[in-house]
Protein backbone atom coordinates (compact mmCIF):
# COMPACT_ATOMS: atom_id res chain seq x y z
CA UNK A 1 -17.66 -29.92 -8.98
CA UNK A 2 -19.51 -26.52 -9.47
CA UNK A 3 -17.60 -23.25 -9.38
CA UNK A 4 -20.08 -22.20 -6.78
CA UNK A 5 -23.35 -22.85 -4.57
CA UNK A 6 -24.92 -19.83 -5.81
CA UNK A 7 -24.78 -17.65 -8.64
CA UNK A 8 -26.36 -14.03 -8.35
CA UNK A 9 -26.91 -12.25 -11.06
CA UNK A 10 -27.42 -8.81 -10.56
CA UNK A 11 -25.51 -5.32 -9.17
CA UNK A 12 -28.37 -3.68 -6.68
CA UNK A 13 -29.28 -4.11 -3.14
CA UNK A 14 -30.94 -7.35 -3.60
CA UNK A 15 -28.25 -9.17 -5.28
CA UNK A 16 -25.42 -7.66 -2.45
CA UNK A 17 -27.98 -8.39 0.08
CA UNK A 18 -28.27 -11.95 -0.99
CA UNK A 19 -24.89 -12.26 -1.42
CA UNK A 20 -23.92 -11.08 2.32
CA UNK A 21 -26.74 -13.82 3.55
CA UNK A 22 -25.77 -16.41 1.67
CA UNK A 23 -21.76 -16.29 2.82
CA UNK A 24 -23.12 -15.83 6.42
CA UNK A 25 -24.94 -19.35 5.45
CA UNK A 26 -21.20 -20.48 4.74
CA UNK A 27 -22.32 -20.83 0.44
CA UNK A 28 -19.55 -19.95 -2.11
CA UNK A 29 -21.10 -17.30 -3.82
CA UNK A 30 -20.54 -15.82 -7.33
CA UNK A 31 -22.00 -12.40 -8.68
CA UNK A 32 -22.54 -12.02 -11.94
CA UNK A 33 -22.48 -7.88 -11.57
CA UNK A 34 -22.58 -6.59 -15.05
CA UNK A 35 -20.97 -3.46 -15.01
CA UNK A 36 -22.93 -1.03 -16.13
CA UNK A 37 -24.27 2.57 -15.01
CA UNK A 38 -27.69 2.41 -16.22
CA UNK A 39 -29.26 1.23 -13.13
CA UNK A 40 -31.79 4.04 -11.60
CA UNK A 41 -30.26 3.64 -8.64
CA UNK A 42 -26.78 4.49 -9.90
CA UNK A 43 -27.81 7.54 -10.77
CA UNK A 44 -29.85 8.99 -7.83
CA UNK A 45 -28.40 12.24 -6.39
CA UNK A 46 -29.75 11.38 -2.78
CA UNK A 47 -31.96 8.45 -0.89
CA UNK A 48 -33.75 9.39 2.21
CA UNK A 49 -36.28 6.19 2.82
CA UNK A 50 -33.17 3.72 3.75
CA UNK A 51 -32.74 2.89 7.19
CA UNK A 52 -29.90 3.49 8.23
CA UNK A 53 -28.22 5.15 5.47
CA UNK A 54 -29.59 9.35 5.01
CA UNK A 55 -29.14 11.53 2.35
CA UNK A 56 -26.87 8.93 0.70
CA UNK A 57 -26.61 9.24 -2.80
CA UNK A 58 -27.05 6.00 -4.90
CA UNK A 59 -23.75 5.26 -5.99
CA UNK A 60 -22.22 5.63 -2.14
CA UNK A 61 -24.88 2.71 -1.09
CA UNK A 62 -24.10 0.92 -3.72
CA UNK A 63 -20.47 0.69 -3.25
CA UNK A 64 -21.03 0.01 0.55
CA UNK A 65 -23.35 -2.81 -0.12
CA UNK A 66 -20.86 -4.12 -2.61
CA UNK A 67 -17.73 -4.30 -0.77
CA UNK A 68 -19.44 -5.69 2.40
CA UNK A 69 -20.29 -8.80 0.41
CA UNK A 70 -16.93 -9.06 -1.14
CA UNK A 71 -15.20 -8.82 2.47
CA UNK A 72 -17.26 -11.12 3.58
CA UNK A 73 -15.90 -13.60 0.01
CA UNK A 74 -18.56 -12.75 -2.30
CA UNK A 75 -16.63 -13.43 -5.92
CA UNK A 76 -17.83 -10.61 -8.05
CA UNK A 77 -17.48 -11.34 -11.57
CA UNK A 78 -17.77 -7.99 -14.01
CA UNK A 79 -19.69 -9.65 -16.82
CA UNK A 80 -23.04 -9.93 -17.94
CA UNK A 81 -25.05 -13.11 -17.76
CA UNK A 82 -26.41 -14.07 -21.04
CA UNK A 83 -28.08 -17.39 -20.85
CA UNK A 84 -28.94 -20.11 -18.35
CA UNK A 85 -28.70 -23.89 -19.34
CA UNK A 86 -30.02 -26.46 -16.36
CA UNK A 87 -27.57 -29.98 -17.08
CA UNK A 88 -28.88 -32.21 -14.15
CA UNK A 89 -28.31 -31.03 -10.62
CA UNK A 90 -26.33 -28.17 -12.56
CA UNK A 91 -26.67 -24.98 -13.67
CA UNK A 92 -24.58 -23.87 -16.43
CA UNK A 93 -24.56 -19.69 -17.15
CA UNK A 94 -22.89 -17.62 -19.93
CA UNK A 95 -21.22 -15.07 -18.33
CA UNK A 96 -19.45 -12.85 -20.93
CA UNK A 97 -16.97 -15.44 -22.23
CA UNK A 98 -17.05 -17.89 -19.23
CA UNK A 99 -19.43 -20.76 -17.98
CA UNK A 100 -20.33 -20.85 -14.60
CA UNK A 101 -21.86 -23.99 -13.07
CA UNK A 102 -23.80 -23.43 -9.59
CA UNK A 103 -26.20 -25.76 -7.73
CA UNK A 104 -28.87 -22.42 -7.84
CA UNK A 105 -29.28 -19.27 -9.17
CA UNK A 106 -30.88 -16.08 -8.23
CA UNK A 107 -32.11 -13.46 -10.33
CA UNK A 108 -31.88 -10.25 -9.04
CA UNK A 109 -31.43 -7.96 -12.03
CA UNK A 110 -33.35 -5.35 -11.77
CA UNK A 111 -37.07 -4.09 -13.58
CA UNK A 112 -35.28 -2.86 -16.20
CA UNK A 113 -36.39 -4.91 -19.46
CA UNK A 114 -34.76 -4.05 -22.76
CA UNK A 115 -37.14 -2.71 -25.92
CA UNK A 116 -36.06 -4.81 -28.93
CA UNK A 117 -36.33 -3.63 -32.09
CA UNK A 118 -39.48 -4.34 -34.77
CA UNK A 119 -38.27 -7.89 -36.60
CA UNK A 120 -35.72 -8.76 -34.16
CA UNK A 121 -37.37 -11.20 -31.69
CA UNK A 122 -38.71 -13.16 -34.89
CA UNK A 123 -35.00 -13.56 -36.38
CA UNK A 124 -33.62 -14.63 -33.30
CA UNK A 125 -31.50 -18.14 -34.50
CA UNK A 126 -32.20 -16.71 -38.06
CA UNK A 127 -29.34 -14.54 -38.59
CA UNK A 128 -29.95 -12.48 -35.83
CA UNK A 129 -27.92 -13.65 -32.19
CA UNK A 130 -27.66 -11.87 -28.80
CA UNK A 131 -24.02 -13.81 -28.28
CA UNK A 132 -20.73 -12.78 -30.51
CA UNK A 133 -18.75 -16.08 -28.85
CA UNK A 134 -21.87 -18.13 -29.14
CA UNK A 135 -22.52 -17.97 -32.51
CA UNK A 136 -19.66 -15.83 -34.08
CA UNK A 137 -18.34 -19.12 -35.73
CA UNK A 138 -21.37 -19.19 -37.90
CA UNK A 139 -20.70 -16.32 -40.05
CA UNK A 140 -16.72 -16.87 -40.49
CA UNK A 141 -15.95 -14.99 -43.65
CA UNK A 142 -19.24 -13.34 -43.97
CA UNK A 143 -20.30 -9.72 -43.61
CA UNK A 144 -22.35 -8.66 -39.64
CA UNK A 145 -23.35 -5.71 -38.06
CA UNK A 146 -22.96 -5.28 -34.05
CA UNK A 147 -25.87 -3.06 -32.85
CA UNK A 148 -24.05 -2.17 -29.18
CA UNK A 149 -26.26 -0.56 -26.14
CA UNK A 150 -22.88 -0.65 -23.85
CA UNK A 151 -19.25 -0.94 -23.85
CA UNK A 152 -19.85 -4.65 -23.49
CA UNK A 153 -20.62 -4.53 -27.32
CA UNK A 154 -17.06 -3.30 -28.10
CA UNK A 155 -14.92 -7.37 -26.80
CA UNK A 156 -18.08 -8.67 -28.73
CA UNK A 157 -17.13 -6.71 -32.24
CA UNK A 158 -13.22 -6.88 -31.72
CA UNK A 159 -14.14 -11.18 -31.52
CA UNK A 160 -16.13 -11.01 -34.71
CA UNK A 161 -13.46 -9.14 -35.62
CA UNK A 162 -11.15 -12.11 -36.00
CA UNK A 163 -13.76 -14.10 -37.68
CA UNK A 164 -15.42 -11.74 -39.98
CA UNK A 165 -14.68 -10.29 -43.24
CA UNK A 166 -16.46 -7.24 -42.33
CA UNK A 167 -18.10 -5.93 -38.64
CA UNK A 168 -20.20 -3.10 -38.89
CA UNK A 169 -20.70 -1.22 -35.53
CA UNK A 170 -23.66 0.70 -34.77
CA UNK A 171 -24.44 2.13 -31.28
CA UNK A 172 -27.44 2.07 -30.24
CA UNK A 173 -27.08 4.74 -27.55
CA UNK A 174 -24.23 6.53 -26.06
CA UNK A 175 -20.78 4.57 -24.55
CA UNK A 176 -17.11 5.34 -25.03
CA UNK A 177 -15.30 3.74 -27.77
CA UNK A 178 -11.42 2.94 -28.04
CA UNK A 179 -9.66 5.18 -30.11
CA UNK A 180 -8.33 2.25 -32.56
CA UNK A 181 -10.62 -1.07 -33.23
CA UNK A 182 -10.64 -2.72 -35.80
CA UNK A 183 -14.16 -2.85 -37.16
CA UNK A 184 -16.04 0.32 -38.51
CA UNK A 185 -18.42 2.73 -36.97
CA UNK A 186 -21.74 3.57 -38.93
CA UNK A 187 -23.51 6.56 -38.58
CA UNK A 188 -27.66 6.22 -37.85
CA UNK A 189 -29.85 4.64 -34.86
CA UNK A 190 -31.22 1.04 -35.85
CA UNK A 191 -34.79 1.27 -35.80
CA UNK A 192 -35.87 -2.27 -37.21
CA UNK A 193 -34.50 -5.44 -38.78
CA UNK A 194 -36.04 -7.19 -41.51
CA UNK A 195 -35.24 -10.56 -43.76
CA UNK A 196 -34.55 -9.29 -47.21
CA UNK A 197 -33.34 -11.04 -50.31
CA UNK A 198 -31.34 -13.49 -48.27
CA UNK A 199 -29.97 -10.73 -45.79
CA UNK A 200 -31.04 -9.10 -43.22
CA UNK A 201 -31.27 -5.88 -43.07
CA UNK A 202 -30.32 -3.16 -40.58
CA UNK A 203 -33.12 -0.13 -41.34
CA UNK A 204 -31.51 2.91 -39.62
CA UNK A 205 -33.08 6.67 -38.82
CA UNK A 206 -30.13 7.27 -41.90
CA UNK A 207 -30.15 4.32 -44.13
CA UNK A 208 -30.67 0.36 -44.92
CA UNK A 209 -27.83 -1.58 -45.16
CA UNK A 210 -28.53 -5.85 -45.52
CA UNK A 211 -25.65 -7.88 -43.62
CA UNK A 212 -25.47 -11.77 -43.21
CA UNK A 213 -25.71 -11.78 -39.93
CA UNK A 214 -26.46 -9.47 -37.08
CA UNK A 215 -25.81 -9.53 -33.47
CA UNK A 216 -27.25 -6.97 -30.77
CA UNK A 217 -25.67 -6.08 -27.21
CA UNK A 218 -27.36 -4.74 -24.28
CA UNK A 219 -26.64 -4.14 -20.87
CA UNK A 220 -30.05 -6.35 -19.87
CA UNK A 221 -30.94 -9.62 -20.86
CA UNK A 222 -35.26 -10.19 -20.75
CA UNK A 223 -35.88 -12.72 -18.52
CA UNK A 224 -37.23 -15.39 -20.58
CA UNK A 225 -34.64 -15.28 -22.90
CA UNK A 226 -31.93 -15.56 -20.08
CA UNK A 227 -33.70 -18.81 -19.13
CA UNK A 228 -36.38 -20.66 -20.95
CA UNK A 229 -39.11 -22.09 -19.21
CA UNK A 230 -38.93 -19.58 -16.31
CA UNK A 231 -42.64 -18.14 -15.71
CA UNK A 232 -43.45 -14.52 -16.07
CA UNK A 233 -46.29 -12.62 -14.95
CA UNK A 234 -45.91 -9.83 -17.91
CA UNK A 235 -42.17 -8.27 -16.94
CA UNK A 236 -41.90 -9.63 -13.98
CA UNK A 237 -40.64 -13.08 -11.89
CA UNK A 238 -43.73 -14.59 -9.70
CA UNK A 239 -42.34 -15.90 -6.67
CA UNK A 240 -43.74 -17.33 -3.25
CA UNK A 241 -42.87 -15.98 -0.30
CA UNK A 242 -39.55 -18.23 0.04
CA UNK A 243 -38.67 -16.15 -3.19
CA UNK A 244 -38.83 -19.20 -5.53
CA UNK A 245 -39.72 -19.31 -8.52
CA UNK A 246 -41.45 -22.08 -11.11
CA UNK A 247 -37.93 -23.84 -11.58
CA UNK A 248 -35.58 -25.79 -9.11
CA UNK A 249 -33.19 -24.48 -7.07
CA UNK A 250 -33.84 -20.82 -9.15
CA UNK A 251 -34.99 -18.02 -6.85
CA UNK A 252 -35.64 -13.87 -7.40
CA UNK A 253 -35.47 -11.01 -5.79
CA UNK A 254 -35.80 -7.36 -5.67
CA UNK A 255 -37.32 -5.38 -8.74
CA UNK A 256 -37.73 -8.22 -10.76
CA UNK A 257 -40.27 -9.71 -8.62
CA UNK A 258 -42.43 -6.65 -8.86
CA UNK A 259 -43.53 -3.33 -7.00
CA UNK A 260 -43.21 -1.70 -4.74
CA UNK A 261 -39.86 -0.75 -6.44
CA UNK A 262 -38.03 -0.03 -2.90
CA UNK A 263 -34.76 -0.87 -1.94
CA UNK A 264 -35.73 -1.92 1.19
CA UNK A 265 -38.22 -4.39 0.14
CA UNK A 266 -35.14 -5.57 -2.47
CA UNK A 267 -32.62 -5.57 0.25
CA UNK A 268 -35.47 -8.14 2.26
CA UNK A 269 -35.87 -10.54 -0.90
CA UNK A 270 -32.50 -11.06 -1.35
CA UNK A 271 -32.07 -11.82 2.05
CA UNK A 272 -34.87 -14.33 1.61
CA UNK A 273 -33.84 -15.64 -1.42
CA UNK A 274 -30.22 -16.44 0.19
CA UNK A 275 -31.99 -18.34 3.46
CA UNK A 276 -34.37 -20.31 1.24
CA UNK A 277 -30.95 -21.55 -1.27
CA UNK A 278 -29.05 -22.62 1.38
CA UNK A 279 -32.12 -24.56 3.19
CA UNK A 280 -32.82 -26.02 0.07
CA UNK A 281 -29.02 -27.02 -0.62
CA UNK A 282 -28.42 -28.36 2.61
C-alpha cells in the first residue's frame, strides 16, 4: 500500500490550499514542505490583495494556511523532494532520505528555478550528483566537494562524511553552519565546474581545486529534473484547466503554472488541483 493518496510538494498557498481540499475530499495527504526561507512570500513585510486576510505580513499567512491543513491531518514532512520515479500505479519520491509512494502528486513549488552553474548540467551522472544518499556510495574512499545553497547541504556533507576520505564544503550563499562537523569549509563562491585530467574541477571567484566527485544542494529542484518526461513551457508546468499536467495522476498549481504570480490565483489551483486528484482517484 502507498504511504498516501497524494503527495504535495511545496510550502505556499497553493500547496496548503490543496492540502486543506484534498483532506476535505477524505485523501491522506503528505507535504513535502522543504523548509526553507527563501520563498518571496516568506519574506514580505505586508499583503494587502488577499481576501480576507489585510495588512498580513507573509510569514503570519503562511503559518495560518499551514496549520489549518495540518488540523485538518495534512502530514507535513520537512524535507525537500528530490526526484520522482512513476513504478506502475505508483509514485515513488525522494524526499530527503525517505521514499514516499502516492497514487498522485502535485507540484506546487513555487516559480523559483535554480541557476546552475557553467559545466554542471553536462556532468550530471558524470561525477557531478544533486543526491549525497543517492549516489554517495560511488565515491567511497575518494575525495568530493559539497557546493551547499541551504542548511539542507550540511546532513548531505556529514553522510559523505562517513563515506569519504575527504568532503570539501563550499557554500554557495549564506546559511548557518554547526559549530563542529566533520568535513572542511573552503573559502570562494563556485562559479563553474569543468572535467579536467580525470577530475572535476570546482573553479571558484578564489581558486580551482579538481575533486572526484562533486555534489550540489539547493533549496529548489528544476522541474524536469525532479521528474523526467514532465512537459515544460520554458520555466513553467502547462496545465488544463483541471490543473493536470502531460503525465498521469500528476497535477500543478500555483506559481509553477505561470503568471499572474498571485496568491489568490495559487490558493484557486491548488484547490483545483486537490478536486481533480480525488475525482480521478475515486
Amino acid at each position: 500500500m502507498p504511504n498516501c493518496d497524494l503527495l504535495i510538494i511545496g510550502s505556499g498557498p497553493a500547496a496548503w490550499s490543496c492540502a486543506l481540499t484534498a483532506r476535505q475530499r477524505d485523501l491522506s495527504v503528505v507535504v513535502a514542505a522543504a523548509e526553507s526561507s527563501t520563498g518571496w512570500l516568506q519574506k514580505a513585510e505586508r499583503i494587502d490583495n488577499y481576501p480576507g486576510m489585510p495588512a498580513v505580513s507573509g510569514k503570519e499567512m503562511l503559518r495560518v494556511f499551514r496549520r489549518q491543513a495540518e488540523e485538518a491531518g495534512a502530514q507535513v514532512i520537512p524535507h525537500l523532494a528530490r526526484q520522482i520515479q512513476p513504478m506502475g500505479d505508483i509514485y515513488m519520491t525522494l524526499c530527503g532520505n525517505d521514499i514516499i509512494e502516492s497514487r498522485a502528486v502535485v507540484l506546487a513549488m513555487g516559480a523559483a528555478r535554480p541557476r546552475l552553474l557553467p559545466g554542471e548540467e553536462e556532468l550530471i551522472g558524470q561525477g557531478v550528483s544533486w543526491c549525497g544518499t543517492c549516489d554517495g556510495m560511488f565515491f567511497r574512499g575518494k575525495d568530493v566537494a559539497v557546493l551547499s545553497a541551504w542548511h539542507g547541504g550540511i546532513e548531505e556533507a556529514e553522510f559523505l562524511s562517513r563515506l569519504c576520505a575527504k568532503v570539501d564544503y563550499y557554500t554557495m550563499a549564506r546559511h548557518d553552519l554547526p559549530a563542529e562537523h566533520p568535513f572542511t569549509l573552503r573559502d570562494g563562491k563556485p562559479l563553474s565546474l569543468a572535467r579536467e585530467n580525470g577530475k572535476i574541477t570546482v573553479q571558484t571567484d578564489i581558486s580551482a581545486e579538481g575533486y572526484d566527485g562533486v555534489f550540489i544542494f539547493r533549496p529548489a529542484v528544476a522541474p524536469g529534473s525532479l521528474l523526467p518526461g514532465l512537459a515544460l513551457e520554458g520555466a513553467f508546468i502547462p496545465v488544463d484547466r483541471r490543473m493536470v499536467t502531460n503525465l498521469p495522476r500528476v497535477y500543478a498549481a500555483g506559481d509553477c503554472t505561470g503568471q499572474p504570480l498571485q496568491i489568490a490565483k495559487a490558493v484557486g489551483e491548488g484547490n483545483i488541483a486537490a478536486i481533480s486528484a480525488a475525482e480521478d482517484l475515486a
